[in-house]
Protein backbone atom coordinates (compact mmCIF):
# COMPACT_ATOMS: atom_id res chain seq x y z
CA UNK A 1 43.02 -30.05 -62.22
CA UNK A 2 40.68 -33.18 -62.26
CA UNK A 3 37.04 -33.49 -61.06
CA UNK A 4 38.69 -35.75 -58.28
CA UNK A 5 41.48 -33.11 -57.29
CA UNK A 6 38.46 -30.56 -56.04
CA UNK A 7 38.30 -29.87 -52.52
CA UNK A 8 36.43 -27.37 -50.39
CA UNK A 9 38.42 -24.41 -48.92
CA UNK A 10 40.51 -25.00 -45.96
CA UNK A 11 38.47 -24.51 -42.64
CA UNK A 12 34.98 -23.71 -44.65
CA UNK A 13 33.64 -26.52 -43.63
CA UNK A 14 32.58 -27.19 -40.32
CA UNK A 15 32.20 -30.95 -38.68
CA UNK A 16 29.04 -31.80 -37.18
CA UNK A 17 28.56 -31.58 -33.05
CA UNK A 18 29.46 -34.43 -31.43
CA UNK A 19 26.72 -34.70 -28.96
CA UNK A 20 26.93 -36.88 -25.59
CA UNK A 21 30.84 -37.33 -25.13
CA UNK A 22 31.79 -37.12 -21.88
CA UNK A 23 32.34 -33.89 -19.82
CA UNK A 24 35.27 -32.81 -21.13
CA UNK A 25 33.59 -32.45 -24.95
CA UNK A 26 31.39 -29.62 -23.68
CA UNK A 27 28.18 -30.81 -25.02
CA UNK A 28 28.25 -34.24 -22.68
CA UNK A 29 25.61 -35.82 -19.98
CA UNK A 30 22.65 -33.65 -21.41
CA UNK A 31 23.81 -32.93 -24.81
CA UNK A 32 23.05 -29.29 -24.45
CA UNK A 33 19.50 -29.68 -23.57
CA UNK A 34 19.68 -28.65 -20.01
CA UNK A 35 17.59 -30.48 -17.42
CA UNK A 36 14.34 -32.00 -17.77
CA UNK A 37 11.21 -30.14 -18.96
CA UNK A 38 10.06 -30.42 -21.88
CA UNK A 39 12.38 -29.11 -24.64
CA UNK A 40 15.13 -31.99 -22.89
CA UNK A 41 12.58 -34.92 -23.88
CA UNK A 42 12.37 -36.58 -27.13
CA UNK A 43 10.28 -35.05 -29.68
CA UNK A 44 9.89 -32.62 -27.49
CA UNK A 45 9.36 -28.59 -28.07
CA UNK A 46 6.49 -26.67 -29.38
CA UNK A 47 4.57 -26.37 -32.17
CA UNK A 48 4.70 -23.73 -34.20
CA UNK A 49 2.26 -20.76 -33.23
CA UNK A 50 2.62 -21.68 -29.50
CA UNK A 51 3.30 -18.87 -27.39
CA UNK A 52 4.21 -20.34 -24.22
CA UNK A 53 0.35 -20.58 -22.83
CA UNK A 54 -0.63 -16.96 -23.97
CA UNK A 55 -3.96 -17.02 -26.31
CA UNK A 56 -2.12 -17.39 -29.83
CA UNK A 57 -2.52 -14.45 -32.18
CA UNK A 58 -4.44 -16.53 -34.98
CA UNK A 59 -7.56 -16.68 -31.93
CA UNK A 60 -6.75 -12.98 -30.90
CA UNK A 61 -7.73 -11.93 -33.85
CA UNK A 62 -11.22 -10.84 -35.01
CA UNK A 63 -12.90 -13.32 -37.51
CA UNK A 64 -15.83 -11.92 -38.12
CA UNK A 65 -17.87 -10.86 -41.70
CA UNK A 66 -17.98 -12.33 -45.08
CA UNK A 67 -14.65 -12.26 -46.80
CA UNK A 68 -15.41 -13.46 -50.89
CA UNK A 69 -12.09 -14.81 -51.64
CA UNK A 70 -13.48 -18.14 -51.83
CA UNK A 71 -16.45 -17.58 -54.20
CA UNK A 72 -14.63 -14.74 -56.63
CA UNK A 73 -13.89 -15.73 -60.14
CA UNK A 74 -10.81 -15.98 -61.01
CA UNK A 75 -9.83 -14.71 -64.87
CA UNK A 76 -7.03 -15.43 -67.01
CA UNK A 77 -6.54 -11.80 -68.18
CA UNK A 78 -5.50 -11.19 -72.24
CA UNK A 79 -5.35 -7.72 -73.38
CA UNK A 80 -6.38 -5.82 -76.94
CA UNK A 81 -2.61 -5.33 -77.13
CA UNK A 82 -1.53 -9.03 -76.96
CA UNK A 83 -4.47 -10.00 -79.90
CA UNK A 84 -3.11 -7.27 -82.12
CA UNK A 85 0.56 -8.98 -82.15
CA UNK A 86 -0.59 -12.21 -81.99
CA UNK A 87 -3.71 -12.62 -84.72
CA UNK A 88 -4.69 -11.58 -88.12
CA UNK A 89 -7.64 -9.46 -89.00
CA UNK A 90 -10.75 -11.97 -89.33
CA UNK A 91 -9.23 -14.60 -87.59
CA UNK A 92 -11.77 -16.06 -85.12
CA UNK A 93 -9.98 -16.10 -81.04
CA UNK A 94 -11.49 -18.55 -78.74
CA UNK A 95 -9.72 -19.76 -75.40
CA UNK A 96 -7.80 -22.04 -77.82
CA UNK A 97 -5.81 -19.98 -79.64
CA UNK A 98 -5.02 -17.98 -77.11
CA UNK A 99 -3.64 -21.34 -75.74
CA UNK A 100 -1.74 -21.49 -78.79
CA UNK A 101 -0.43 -18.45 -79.19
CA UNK A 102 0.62 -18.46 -75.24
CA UNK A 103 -1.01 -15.86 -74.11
CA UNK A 104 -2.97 -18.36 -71.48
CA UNK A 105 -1.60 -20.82 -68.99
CA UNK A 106 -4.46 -23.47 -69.53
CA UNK A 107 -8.31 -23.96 -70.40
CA UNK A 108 -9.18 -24.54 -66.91
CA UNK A 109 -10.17 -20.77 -65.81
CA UNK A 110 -12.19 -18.47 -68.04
CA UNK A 111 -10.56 -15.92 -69.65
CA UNK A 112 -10.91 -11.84 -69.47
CA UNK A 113 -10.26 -9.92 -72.29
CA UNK A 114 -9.53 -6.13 -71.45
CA UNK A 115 -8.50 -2.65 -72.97
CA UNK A 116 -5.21 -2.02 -72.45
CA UNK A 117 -3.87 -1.16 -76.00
CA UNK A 118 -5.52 0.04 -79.21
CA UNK A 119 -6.79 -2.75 -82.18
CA UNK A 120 -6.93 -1.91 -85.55
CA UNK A 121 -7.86 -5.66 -86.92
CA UNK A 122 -11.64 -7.11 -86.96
CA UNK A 123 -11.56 -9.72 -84.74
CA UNK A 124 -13.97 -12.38 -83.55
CA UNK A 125 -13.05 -12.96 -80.09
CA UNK A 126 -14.87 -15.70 -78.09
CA UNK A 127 -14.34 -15.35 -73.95
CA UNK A 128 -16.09 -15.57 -70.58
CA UNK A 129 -15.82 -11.82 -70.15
CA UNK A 130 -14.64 -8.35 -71.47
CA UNK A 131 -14.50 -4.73 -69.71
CA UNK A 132 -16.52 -2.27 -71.07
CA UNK A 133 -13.83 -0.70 -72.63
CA UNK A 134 -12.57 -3.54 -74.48
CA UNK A 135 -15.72 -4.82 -75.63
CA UNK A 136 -16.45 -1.04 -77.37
CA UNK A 137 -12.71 -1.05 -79.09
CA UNK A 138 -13.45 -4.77 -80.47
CA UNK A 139 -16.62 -2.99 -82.06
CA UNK A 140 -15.13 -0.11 -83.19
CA UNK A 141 -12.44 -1.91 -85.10
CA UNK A 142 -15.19 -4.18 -86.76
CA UNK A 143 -15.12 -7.42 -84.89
CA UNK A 144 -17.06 -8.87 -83.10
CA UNK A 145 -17.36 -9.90 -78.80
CA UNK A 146 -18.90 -12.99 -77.91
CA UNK A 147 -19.18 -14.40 -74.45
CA UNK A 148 -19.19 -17.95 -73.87
């Protein structure tokens, strides 16, 4: 069998719908679109969310209060666990080498270390932020936390 020998299955495919062919195709005169209004008109139909003249549930629904989506920080988020595989005891971790290493997408956002896993190495790790937990394990294995 050659590349130019492949064909689909028998009847898998189906043609396209001949639209406008007299009145003997089925789907002549109007094409299927009924007649008149607005739907049988070119570029006609709706757009989406319109619910044939009934208030639209996006302005049924309440909008009302502060929501902070658009002011919260967003964190990359590294945890102890990741900078015990990853690093050697004294090495110095800044957004960098965490680039590096891959354990961050990008420089862009600031990064969060947190606590999930033990460390045993003395770090010096350099980020925007660390959870209280983190912050006392870094300490307790001899490093160091630094925000920048």
């Amino acid at each position: 069998m050659n590349l130019h020998d492949l064909r689909p299955a028998p009847n898998s495919r189906r043609g396209n719908k001949r639209l406008g062919q007299g009145p003997g195709s089925g789907t002549g005169k109007t094409s299927g679109k009924g007649n008149k209004g607005h739907k049988a008109r070119t570029g006609g139909g709706v757009r989406p969310g319109f619910e044939g003249g009934q208030m639209p549930l996006t302005r049924r629904t309440p909008k009302r209060g502060f929501n902070n989506a658009r002011f919260a920080v967003k964190y990359q988020i590294v945890n102890l666990v990741s900078l015990e595989e990853k690093f050697e005891s004294g090495q110095e971790i800044t957004p960098d080498t965490l680039l590096k290493a891959g354990l961050i997408r990008g420089t862009d956002l600031p990064v969060k270390v947190l606590a999930k896993g033990d460390l045993h190495k003395a770090l010096t790790v350099k980020a925007a932020a660390f959870s209280k937990g983190a912050d006392e394990k870094i300490k307790a294995a001899g490093g160091k936390a630094e925000v920048i």
